[in-house]
Protein backbone atom coordinates (compact mmCIF):
# COMPACT_ATOMS: atom_id res chain seq x y z
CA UNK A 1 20.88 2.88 -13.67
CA UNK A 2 18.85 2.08 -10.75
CA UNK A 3 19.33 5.58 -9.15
CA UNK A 4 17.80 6.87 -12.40
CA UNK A 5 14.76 4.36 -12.08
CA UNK A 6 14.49 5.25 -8.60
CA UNK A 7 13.48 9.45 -9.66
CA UNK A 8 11.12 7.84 -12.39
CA UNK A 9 9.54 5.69 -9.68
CA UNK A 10 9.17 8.55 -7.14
CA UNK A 11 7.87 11.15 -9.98
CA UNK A 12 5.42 7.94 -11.12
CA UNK A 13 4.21 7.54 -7.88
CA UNK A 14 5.06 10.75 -5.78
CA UNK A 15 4.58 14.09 -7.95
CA UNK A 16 7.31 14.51 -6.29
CA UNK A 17 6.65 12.16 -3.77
CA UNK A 18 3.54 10.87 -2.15
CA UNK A 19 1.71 9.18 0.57
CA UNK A 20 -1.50 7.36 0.04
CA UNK A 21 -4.41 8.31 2.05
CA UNK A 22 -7.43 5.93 0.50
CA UNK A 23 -8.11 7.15 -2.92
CA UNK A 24 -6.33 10.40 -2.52
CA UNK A 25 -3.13 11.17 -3.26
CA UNK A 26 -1.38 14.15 -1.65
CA UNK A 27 1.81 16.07 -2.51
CA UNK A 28 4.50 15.88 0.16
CA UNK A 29 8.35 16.94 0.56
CA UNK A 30 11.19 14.18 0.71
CA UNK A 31 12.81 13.12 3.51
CA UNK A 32 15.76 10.25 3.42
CA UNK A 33 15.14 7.02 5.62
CA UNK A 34 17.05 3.91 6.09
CA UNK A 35 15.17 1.35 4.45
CA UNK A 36 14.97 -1.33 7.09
CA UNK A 37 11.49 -2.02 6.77
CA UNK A 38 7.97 -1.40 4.61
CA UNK A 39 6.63 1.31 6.63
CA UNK A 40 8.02 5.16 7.68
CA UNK A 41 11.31 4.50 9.87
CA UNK A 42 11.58 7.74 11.89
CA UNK A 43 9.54 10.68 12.79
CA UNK A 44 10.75 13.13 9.60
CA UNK A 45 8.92 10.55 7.21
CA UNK A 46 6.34 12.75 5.22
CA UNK A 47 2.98 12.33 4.94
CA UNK A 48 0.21 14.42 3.10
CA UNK A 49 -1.15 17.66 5.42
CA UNK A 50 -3.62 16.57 7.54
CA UNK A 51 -7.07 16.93 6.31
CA UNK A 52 -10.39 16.69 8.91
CA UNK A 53 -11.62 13.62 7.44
CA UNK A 54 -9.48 11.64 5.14
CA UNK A 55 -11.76 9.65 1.87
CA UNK A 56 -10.89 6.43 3.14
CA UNK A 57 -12.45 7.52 6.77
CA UNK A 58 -14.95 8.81 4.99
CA UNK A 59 -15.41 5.39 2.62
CA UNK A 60 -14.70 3.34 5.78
CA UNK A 61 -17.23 5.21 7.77
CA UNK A 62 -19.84 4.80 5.28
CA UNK A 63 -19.74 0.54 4.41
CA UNK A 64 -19.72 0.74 8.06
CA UNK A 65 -22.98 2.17 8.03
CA UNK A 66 -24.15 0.49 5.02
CA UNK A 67 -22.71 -3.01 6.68
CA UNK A 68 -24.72 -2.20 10.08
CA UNK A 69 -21.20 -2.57 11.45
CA UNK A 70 -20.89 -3.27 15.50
CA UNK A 71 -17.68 -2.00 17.11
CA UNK A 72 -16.03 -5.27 16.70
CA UNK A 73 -16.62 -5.86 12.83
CA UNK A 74 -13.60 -5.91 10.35
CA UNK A 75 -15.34 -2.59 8.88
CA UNK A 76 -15.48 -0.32 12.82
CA UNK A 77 -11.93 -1.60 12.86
CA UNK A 78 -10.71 -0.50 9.73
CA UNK A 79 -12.48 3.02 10.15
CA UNK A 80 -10.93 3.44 13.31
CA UNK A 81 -7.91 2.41 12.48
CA UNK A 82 -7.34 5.29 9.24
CA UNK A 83 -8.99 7.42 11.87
CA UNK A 84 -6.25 6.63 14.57
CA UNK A 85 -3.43 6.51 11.48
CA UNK A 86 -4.20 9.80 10.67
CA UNK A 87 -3.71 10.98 14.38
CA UNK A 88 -0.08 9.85 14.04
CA UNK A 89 0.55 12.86 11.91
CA UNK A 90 2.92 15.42 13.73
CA UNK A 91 2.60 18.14 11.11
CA UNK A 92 4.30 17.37 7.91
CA UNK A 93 5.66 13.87 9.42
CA UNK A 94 4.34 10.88 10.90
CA UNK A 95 5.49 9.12 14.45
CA UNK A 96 6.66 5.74 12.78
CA UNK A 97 6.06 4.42 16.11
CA UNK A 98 2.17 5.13 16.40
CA UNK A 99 1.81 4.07 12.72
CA UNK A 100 3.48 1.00 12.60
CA UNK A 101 0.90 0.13 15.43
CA UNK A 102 -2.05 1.64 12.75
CA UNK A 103 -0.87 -0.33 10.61
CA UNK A 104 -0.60 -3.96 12.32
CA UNK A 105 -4.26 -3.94 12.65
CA UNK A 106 -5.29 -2.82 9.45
CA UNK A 107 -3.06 -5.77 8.28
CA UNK A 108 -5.50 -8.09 10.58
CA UNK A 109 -8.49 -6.65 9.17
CA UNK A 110 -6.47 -7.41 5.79
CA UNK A 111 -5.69 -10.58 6.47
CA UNK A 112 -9.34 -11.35 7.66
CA UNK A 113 -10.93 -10.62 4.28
CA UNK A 114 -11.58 -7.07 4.15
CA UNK A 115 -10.65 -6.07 0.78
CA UNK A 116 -10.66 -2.30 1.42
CA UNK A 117 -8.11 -2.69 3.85
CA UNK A 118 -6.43 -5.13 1.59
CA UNK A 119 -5.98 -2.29 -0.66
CA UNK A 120 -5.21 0.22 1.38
CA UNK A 121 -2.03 -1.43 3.13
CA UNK A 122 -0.75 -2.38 -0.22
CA UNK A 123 -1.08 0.84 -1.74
CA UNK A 124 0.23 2.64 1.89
CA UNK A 125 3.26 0.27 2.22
CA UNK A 126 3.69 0.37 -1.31
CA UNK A 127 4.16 4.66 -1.66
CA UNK A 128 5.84 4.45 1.76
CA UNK A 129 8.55 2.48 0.74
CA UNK A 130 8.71 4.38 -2.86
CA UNK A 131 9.57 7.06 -0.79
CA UNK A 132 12.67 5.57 0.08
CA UNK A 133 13.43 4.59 -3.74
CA UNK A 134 12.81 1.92 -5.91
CA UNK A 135 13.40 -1.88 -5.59
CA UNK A 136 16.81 -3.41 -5.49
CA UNK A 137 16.93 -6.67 -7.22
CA UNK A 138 20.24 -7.85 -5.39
CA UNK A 139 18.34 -7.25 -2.04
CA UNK A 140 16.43 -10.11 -0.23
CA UNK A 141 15.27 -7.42 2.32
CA UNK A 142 13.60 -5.12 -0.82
CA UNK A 143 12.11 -8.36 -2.55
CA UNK A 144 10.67 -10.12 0.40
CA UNK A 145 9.34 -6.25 1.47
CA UNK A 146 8.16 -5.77 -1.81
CA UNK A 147 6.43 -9.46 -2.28
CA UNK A 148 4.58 -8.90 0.79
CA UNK A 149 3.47 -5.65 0.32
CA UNK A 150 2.30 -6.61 -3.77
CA UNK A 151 0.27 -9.64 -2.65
CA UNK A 152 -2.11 -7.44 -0.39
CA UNK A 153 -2.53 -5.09 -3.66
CA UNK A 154 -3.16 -8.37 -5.80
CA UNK A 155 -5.22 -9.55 -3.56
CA UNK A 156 -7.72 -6.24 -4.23
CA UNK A 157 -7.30 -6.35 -7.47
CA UNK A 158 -8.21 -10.27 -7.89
CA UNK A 159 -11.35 -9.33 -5.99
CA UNK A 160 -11.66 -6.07 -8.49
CA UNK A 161 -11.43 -3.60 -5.73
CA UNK A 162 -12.12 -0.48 -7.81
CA UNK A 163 -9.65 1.70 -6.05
CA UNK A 164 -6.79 -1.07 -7.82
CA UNK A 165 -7.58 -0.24 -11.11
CA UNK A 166 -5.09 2.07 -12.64
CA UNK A 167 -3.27 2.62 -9.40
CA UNK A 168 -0.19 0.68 -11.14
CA UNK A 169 0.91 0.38 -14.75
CA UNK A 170 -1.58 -2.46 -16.59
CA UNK A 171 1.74 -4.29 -16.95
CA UNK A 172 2.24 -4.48 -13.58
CA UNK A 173 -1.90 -4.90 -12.76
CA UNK A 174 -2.21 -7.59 -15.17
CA UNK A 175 1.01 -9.57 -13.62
CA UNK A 176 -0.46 -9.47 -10.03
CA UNK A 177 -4.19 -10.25 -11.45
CA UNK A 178 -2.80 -13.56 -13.51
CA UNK A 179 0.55 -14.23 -12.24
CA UNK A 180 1.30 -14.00 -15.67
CA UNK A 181 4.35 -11.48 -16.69
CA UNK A 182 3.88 -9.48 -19.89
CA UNK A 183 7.48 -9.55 -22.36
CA UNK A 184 7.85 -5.91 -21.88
CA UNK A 185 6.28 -3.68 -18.38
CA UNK A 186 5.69 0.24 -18.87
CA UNK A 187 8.14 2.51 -18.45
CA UNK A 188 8.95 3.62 -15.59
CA UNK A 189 8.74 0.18 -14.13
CA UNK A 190 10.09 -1.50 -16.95
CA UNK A 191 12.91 -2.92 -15.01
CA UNK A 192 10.65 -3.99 -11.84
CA UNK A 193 11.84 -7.28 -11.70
CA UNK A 194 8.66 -9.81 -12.63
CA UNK A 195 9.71 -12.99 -10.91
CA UNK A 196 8.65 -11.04 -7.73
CA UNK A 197 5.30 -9.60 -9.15
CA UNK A 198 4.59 -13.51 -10.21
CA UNK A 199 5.32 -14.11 -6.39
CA UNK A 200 3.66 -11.95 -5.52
CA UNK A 201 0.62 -13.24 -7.12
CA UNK A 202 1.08 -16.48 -5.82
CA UNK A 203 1.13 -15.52 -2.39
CA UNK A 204 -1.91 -13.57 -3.19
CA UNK A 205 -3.90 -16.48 -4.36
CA UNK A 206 -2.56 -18.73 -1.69
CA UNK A 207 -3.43 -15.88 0.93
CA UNK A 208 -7.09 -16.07 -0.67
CA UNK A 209 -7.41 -19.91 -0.15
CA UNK A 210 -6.33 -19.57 3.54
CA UNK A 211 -8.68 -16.39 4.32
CA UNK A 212 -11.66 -17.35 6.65
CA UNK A 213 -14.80 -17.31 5.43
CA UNK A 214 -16.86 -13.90 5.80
């Protein structure tokens, strides 16, 4: 069953299967990783073809001006992070290495209240690890990985981030907005188990308590 959900998840989320690059979603090819953590585990992980300026550069770039950003606000951080993240890119792949560094500060700027970023590293660990398949419910390692990565997208869409909306099924949305679990999710994450999107909710909220003020 599950390697049947699994293709529904990758064709949901992947068009054959995708990485997430702001708001734009790019075909890729698929490459098999061990799935031994959230983001790409070797060099052959795919990522979209490298584009000049990605949208979320170019979104980044431009609160930043809005913001009157200096070089050490969340927003210069986040810009140069995508900007470093998508200088990781070694043709079709990405050197896990370089972007698991990316990635550990746009979790800070995350974790600091920026709800772009917020966004972004939930919907980025989120297609990275679709890329590997869907969840496992008799894994701890794929429901801790998925919990963590879900709050950071609940947390965007609690604040209404309009990137969040539609990115998942409303099922799914509507779980992670109210920690509340519909009787029936969409197809083809109908069997996405809901005692971690509930969690995952939780953690979101309690990660929203704890944030420092802006």
């Amino acid at each position: 069953m599950y390697k049947r959900q699994r293709f529904a998840y990758a064709t949901l989320f992947g068009l054959v299967l995708t990485a997430s690059t702001g708001c734009a979603v790019q075909k890729t090819t698929i490459t098999k990783t061990p799935a031994a953590s959230a983001g790409p585990q070797n060099e052959g992980s795919p990522v979209p073809p490298k584009t000049s300026v990605p949208p979320a550069v170019m979104a980044a770039q431009a609160q930043q001006t809005a913001d009157g950003s200096t070089a050490s606000s969340p927003a210069q951080i986040y810009a140069d992070a995508l900007i470093a993240l998508d200088g990781c890119k070694e043709g079709e792949h990405v050197n896990a290495t370089c972007a698991d560094k990316v990635m550990a500060k746009i979790r800070d700027v995350a974790a600091s209240g920026h709800v772009a970023a917020q966004f972004f590293l939930g919907s980025t660990l989120f297609s990275w690890r679709f890329q590997r398949g869907g969840p496992d419910p008799t894994s701890a390692e794929d429901k801790e990985a998925y919990i963590d990565l879900l709050s950071w997208l609940a947390m965007a869409i609690k604040q209404e981030h309009p990137d969040s909306y539609g990115y998942l099924p409303s099922g799914i949305s509507q779980t992670l907005r109210t920690g509340k679990a519909p009787e029936i999710l969409e197809e083809p994450m109908s069997d996405f188990p809901k005692d971690w999107l509930i969690e995952a909710s939780r953690r979101a909220d309690q990660r929203l308590v704890d944030m420092p003020p802006r």
